[in-house]
PDB file of N, CA and C in Angstrom:
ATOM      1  N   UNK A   1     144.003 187.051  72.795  1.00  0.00           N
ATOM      2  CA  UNK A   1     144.591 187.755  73.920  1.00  0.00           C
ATOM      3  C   UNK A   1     143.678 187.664  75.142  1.00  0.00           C
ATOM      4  N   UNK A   2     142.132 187.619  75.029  1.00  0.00           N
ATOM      5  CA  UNK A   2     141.157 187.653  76.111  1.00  0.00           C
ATOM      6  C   UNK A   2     141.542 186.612  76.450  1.00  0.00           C
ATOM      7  N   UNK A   3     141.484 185.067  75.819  1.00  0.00           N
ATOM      8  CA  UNK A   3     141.907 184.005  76.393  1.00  0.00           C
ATOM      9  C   UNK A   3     143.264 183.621  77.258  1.00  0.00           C
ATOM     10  N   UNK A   4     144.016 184.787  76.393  1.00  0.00           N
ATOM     11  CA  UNK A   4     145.592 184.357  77.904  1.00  0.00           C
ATOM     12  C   UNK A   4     144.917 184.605  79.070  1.00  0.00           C
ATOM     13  N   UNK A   5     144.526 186.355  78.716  1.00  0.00           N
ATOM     14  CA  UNK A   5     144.563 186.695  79.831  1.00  0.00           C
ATOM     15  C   UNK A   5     143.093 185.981  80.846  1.00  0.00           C
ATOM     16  N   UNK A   6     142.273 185.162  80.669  1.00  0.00           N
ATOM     17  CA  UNK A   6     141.355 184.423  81.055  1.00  0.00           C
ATOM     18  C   UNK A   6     142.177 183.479  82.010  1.00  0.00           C
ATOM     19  N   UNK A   7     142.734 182.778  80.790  1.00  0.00           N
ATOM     20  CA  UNK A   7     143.542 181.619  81.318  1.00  0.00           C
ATOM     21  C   UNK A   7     144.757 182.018  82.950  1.00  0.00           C
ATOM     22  N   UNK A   8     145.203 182.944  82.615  1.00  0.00           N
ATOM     23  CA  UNK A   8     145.877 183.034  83.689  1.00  0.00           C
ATOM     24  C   UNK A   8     145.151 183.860  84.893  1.00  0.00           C
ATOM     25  N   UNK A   9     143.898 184.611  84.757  1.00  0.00           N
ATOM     26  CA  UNK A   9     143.334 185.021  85.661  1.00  0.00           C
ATOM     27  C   UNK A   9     142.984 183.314  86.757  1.00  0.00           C
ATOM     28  N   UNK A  10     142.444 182.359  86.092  1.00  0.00           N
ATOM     29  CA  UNK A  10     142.074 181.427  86.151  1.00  0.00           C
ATOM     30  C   UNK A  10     143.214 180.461  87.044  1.00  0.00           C
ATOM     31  N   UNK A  11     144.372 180.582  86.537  1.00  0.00           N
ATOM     32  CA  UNK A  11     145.250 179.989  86.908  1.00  0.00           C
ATOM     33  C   UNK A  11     145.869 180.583  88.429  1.00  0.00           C
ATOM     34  N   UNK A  12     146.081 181.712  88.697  1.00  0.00           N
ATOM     35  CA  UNK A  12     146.173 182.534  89.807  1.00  0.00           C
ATOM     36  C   UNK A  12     145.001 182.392  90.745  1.00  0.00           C
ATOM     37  N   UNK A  13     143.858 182.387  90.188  1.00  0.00           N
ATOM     38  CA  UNK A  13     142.799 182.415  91.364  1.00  0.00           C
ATOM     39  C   UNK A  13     142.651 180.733  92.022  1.00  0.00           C
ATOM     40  N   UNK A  14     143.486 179.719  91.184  1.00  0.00           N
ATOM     41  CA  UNK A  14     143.646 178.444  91.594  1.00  0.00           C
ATOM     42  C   UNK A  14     144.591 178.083  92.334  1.00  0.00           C
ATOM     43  N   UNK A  15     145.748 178.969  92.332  1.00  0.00           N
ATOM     44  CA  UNK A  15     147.191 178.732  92.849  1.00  0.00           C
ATOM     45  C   UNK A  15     146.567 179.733  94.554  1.00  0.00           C
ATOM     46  N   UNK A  16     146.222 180.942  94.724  1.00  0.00           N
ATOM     47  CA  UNK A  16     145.909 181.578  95.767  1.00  0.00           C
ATOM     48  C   UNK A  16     144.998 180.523  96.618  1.00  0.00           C
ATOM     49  N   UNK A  17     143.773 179.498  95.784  1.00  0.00           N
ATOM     50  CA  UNK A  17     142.831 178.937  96.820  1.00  0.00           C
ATOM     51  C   UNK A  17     143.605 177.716  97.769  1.00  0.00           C
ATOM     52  N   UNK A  18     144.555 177.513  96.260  1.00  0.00           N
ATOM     53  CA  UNK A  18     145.878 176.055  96.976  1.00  0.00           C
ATOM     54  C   UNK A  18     146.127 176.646  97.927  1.00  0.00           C
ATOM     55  N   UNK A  19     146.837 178.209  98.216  1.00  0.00           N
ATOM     56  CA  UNK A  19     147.673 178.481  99.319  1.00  0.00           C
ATOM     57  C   UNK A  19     146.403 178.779 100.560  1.00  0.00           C
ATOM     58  N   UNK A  20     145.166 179.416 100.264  1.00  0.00           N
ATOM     59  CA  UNK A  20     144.684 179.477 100.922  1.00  0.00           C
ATOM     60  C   UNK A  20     143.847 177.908 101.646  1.00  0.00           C
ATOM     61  N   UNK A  21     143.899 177.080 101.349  1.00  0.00           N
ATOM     62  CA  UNK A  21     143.589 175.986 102.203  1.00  0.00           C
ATOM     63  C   UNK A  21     144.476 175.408 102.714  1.00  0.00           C
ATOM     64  N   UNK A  22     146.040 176.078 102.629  1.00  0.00           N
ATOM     65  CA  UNK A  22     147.418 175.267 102.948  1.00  0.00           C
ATOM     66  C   UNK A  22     147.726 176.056 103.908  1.00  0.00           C
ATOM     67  N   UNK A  23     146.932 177.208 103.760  1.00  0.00           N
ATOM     68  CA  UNK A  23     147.147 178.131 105.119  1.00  0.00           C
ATOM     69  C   UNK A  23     146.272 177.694 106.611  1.00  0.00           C
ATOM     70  N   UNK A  24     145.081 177.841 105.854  1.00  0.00           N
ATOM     71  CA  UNK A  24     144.255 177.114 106.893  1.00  0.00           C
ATOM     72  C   UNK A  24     144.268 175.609 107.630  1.00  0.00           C
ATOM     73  N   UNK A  25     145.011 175.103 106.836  1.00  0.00           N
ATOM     74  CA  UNK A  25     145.460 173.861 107.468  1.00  0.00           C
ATOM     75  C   UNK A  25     146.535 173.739 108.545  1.00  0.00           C
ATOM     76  N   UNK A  26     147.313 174.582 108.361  1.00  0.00           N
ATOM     77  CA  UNK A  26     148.343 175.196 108.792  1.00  0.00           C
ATOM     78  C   UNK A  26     147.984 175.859 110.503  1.00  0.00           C
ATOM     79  N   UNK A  27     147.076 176.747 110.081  1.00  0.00           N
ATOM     80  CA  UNK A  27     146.176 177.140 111.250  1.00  0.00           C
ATOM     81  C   UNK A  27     145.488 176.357 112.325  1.00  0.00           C
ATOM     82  N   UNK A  28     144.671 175.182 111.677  1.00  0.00           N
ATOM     83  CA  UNK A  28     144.174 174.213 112.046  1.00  0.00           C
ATOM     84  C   UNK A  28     145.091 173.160 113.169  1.00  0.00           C
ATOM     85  N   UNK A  29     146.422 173.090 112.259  1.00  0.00           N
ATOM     86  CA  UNK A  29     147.035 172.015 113.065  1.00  0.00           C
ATOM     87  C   UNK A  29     148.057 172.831 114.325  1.00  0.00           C
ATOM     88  N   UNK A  30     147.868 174.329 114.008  1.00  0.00           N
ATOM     89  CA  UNK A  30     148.879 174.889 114.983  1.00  0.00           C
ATOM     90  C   UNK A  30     147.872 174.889 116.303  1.00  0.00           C
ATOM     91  N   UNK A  31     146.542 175.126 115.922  1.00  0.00           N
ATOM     92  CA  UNK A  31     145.311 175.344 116.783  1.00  0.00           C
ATOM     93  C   UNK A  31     144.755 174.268 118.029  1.00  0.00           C
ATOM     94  N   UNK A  32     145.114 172.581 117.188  1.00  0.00           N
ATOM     95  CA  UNK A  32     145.008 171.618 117.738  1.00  0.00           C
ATOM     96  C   UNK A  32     146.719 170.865 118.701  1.00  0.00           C
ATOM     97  N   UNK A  33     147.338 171.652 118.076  1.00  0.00           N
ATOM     98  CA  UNK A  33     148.685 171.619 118.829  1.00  0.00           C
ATOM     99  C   UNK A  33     148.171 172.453 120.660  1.00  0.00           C
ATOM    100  N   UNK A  34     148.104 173.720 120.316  1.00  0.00           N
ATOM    101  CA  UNK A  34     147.901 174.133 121.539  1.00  0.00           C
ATOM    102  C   UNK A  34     146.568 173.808 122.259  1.00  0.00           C
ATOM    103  N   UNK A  35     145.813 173.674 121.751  1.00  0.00           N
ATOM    104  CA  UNK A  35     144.495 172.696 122.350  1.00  0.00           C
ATOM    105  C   UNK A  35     145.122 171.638 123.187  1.00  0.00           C
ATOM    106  N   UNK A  36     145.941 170.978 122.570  1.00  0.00           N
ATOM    107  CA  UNK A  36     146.994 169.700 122.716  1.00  0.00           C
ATOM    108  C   UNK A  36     147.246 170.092 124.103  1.00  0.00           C
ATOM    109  N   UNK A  37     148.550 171.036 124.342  1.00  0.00           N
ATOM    110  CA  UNK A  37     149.138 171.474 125.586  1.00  0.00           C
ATOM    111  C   UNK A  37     148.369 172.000 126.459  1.00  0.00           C
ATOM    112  N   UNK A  38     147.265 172.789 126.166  1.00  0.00           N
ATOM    113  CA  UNK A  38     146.211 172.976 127.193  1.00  0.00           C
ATOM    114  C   UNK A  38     145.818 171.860 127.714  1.00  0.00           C
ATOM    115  N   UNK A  39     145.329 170.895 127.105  1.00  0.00           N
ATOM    116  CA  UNK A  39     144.865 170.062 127.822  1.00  0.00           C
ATOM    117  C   UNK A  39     145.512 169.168 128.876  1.00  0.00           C
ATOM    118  N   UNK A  40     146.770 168.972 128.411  1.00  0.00           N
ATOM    119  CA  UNK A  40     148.050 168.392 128.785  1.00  0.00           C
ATOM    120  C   UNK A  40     147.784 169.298 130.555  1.00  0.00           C
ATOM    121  N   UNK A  41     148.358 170.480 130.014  1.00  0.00           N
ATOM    122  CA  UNK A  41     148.502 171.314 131.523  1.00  0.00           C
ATOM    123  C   UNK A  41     147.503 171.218 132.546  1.00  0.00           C
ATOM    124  N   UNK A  42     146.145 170.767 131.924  1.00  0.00           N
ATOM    125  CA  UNK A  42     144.806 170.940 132.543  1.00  0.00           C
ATOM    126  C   UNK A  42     145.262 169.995 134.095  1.00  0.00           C
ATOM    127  N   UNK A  43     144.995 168.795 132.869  1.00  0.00           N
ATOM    128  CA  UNK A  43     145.427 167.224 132.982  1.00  0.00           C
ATOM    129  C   UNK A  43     146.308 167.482 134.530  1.00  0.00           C
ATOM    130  N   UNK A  44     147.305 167.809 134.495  1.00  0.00           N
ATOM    131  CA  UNK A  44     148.456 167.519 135.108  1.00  0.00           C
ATOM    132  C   UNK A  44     147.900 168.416 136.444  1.00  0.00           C
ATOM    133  N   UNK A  45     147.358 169.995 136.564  1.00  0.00           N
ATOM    134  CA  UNK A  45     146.861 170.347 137.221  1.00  0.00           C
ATOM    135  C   UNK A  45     145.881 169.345 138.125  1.00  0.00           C
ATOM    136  N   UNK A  46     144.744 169.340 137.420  1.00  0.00           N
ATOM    137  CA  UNK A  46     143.689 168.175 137.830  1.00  0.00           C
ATOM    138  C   UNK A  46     144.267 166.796 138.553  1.00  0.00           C
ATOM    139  N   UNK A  47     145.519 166.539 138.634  1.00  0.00           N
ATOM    140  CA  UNK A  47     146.287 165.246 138.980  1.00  0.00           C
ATOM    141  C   UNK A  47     146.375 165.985 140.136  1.00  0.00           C
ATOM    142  N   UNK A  48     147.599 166.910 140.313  1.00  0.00           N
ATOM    143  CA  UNK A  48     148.045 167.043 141.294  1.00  0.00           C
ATOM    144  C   UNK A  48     147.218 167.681 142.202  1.00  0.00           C
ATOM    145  N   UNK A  49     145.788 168.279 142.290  1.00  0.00           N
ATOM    146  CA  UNK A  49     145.273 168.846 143.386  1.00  0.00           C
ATOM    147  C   UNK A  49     144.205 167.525 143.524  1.00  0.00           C
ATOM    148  N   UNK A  50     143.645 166.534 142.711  1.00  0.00           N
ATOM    149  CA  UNK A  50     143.421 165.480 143.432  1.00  0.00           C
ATOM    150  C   UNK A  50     143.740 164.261 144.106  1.00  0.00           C
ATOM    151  N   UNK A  51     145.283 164.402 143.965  1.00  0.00           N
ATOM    152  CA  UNK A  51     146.115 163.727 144.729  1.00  0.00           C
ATOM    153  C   UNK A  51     146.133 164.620 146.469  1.00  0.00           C
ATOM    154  N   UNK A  52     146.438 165.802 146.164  1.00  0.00           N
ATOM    155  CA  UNK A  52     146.251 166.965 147.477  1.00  0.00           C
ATOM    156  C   UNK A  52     145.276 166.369 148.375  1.00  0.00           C
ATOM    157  N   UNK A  53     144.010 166.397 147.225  1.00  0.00           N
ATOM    158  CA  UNK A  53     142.560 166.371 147.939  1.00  0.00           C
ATOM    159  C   UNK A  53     142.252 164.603 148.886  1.00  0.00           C
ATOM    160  N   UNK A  54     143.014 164.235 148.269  1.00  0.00           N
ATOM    161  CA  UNK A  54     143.161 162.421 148.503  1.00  0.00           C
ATOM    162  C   UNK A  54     144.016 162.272 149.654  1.00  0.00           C
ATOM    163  N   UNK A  55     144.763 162.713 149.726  1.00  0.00           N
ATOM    164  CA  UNK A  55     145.534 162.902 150.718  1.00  0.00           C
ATOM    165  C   UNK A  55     144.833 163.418 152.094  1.00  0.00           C
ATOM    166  N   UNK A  56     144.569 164.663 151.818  1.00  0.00           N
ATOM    167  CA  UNK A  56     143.892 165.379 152.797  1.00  0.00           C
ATOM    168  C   UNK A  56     142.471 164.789 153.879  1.00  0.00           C
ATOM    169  N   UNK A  57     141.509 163.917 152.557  1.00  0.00           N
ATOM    170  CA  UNK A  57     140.638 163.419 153.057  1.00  0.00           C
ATOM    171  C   UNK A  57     140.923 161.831 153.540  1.00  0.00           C
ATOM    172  N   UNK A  58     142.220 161.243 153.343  1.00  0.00           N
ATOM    173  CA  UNK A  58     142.635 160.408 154.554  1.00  0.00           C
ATOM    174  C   UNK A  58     143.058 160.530 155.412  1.00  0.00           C
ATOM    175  N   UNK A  59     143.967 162.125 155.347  1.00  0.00           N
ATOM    176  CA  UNK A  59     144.187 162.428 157.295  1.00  0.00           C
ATOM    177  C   UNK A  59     143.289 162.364 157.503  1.00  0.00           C
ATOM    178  N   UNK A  60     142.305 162.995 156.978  1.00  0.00           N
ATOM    179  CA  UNK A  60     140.443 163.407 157.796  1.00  0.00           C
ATOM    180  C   UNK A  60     140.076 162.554 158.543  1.00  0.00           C
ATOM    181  N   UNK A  61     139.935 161.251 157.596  1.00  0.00           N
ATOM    182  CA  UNK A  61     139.609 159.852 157.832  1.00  0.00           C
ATOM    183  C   UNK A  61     140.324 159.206 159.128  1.00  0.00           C
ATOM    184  N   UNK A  62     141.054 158.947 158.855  1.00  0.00           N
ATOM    185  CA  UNK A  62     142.249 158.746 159.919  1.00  0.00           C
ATOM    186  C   UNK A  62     141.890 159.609 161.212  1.00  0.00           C
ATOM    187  N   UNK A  63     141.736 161.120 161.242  1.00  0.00           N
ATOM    188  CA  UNK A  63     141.475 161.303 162.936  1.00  0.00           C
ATOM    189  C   UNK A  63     140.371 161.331 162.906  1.00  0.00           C
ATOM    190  N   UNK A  64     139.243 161.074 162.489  1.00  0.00           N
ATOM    191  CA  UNK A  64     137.842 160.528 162.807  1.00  0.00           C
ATOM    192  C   UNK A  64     137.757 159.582 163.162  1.00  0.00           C
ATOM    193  N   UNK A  65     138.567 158.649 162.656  1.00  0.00           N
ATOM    194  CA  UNK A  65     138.604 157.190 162.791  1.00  0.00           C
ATOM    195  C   UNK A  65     139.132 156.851 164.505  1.00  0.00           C
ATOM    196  N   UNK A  66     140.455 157.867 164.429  1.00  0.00           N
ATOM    197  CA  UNK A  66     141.372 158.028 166.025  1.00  0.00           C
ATOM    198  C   UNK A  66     140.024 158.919 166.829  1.00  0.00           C
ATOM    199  N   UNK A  67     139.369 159.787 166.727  1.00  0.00           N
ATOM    200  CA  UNK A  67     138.750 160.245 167.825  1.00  0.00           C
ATOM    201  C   UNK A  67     137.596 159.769 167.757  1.00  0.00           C
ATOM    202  N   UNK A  68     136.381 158.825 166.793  1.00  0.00           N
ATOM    203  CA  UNK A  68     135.250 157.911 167.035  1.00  0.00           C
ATOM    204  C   UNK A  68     135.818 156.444 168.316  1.00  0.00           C
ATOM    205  N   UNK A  69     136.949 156.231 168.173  1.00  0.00           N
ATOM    206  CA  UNK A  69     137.646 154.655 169.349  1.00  0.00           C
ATOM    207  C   UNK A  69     138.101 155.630 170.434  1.00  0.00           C
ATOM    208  N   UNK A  70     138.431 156.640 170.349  1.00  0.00           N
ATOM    209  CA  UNK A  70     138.425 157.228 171.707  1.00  0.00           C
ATOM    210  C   UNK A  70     137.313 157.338 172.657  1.00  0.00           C
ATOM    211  N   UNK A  71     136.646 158.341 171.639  1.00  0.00           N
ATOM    212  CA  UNK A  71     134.948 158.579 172.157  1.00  0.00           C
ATOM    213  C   UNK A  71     134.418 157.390 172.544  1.00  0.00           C
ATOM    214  N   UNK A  72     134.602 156.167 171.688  1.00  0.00           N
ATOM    215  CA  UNK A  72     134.031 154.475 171.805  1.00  0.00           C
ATOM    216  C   UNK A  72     134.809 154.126 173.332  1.00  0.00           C
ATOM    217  N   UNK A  73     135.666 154.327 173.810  1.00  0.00           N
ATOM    218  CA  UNK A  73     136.576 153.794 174.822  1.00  0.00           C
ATOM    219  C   UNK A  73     136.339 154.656 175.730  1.00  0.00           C
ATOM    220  N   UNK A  74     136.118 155.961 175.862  1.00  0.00           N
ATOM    221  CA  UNK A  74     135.488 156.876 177.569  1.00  0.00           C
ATOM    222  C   UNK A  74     133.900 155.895 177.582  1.00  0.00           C
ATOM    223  N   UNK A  75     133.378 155.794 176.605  1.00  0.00           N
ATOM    224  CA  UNK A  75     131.586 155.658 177.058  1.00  0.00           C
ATOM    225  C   UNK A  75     131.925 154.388 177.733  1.00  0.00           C
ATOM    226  N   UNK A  76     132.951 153.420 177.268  1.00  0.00           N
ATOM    227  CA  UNK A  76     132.712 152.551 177.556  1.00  0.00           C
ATOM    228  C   UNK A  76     133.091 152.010 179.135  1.00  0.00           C
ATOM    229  N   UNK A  77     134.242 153.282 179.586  1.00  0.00           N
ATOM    230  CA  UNK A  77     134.736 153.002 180.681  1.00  0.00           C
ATOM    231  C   UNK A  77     134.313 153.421 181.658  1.00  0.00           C
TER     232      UNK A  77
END
């Protein structure tokens, strides 16, 4: 009788560790899912304000460029 009941203590504490690493796996891949979409969102953020920023610093460019040939064209006249 010690031995059933051995045996199935045995058997239960093997079936709980199955579920418990099937859980954690579980966890794991839900964890790297949203890691996933974070990064995704980061990503897409990071695109669109250095496209902004790209933008912005060729108007810059552009009227530096228009008011250095101005400035170049009074000295010269």
């Amino acid at each position: 009788m010690k031995i059933v009941g051995m045996v199935i203590v045995l058997l239960t504490v093997g079936a709980l560790s199955a579920l418990a690493q099937e859980s954690a796996g579980e966890q794991i891949k839900y964890g790297a899912k949203k890691t996933g979409e974070a990064i995704k969102d980061t990503a897409k953020t990071v695109g669109t304000t250095t496209k902004s920023t790209a933008k912005t610093v060729g108007k810059k460019t552009k009227e530096a460029w228009r008011e250095t040939k101005a400035k170049a064209k009074e000295v010269t006249e």
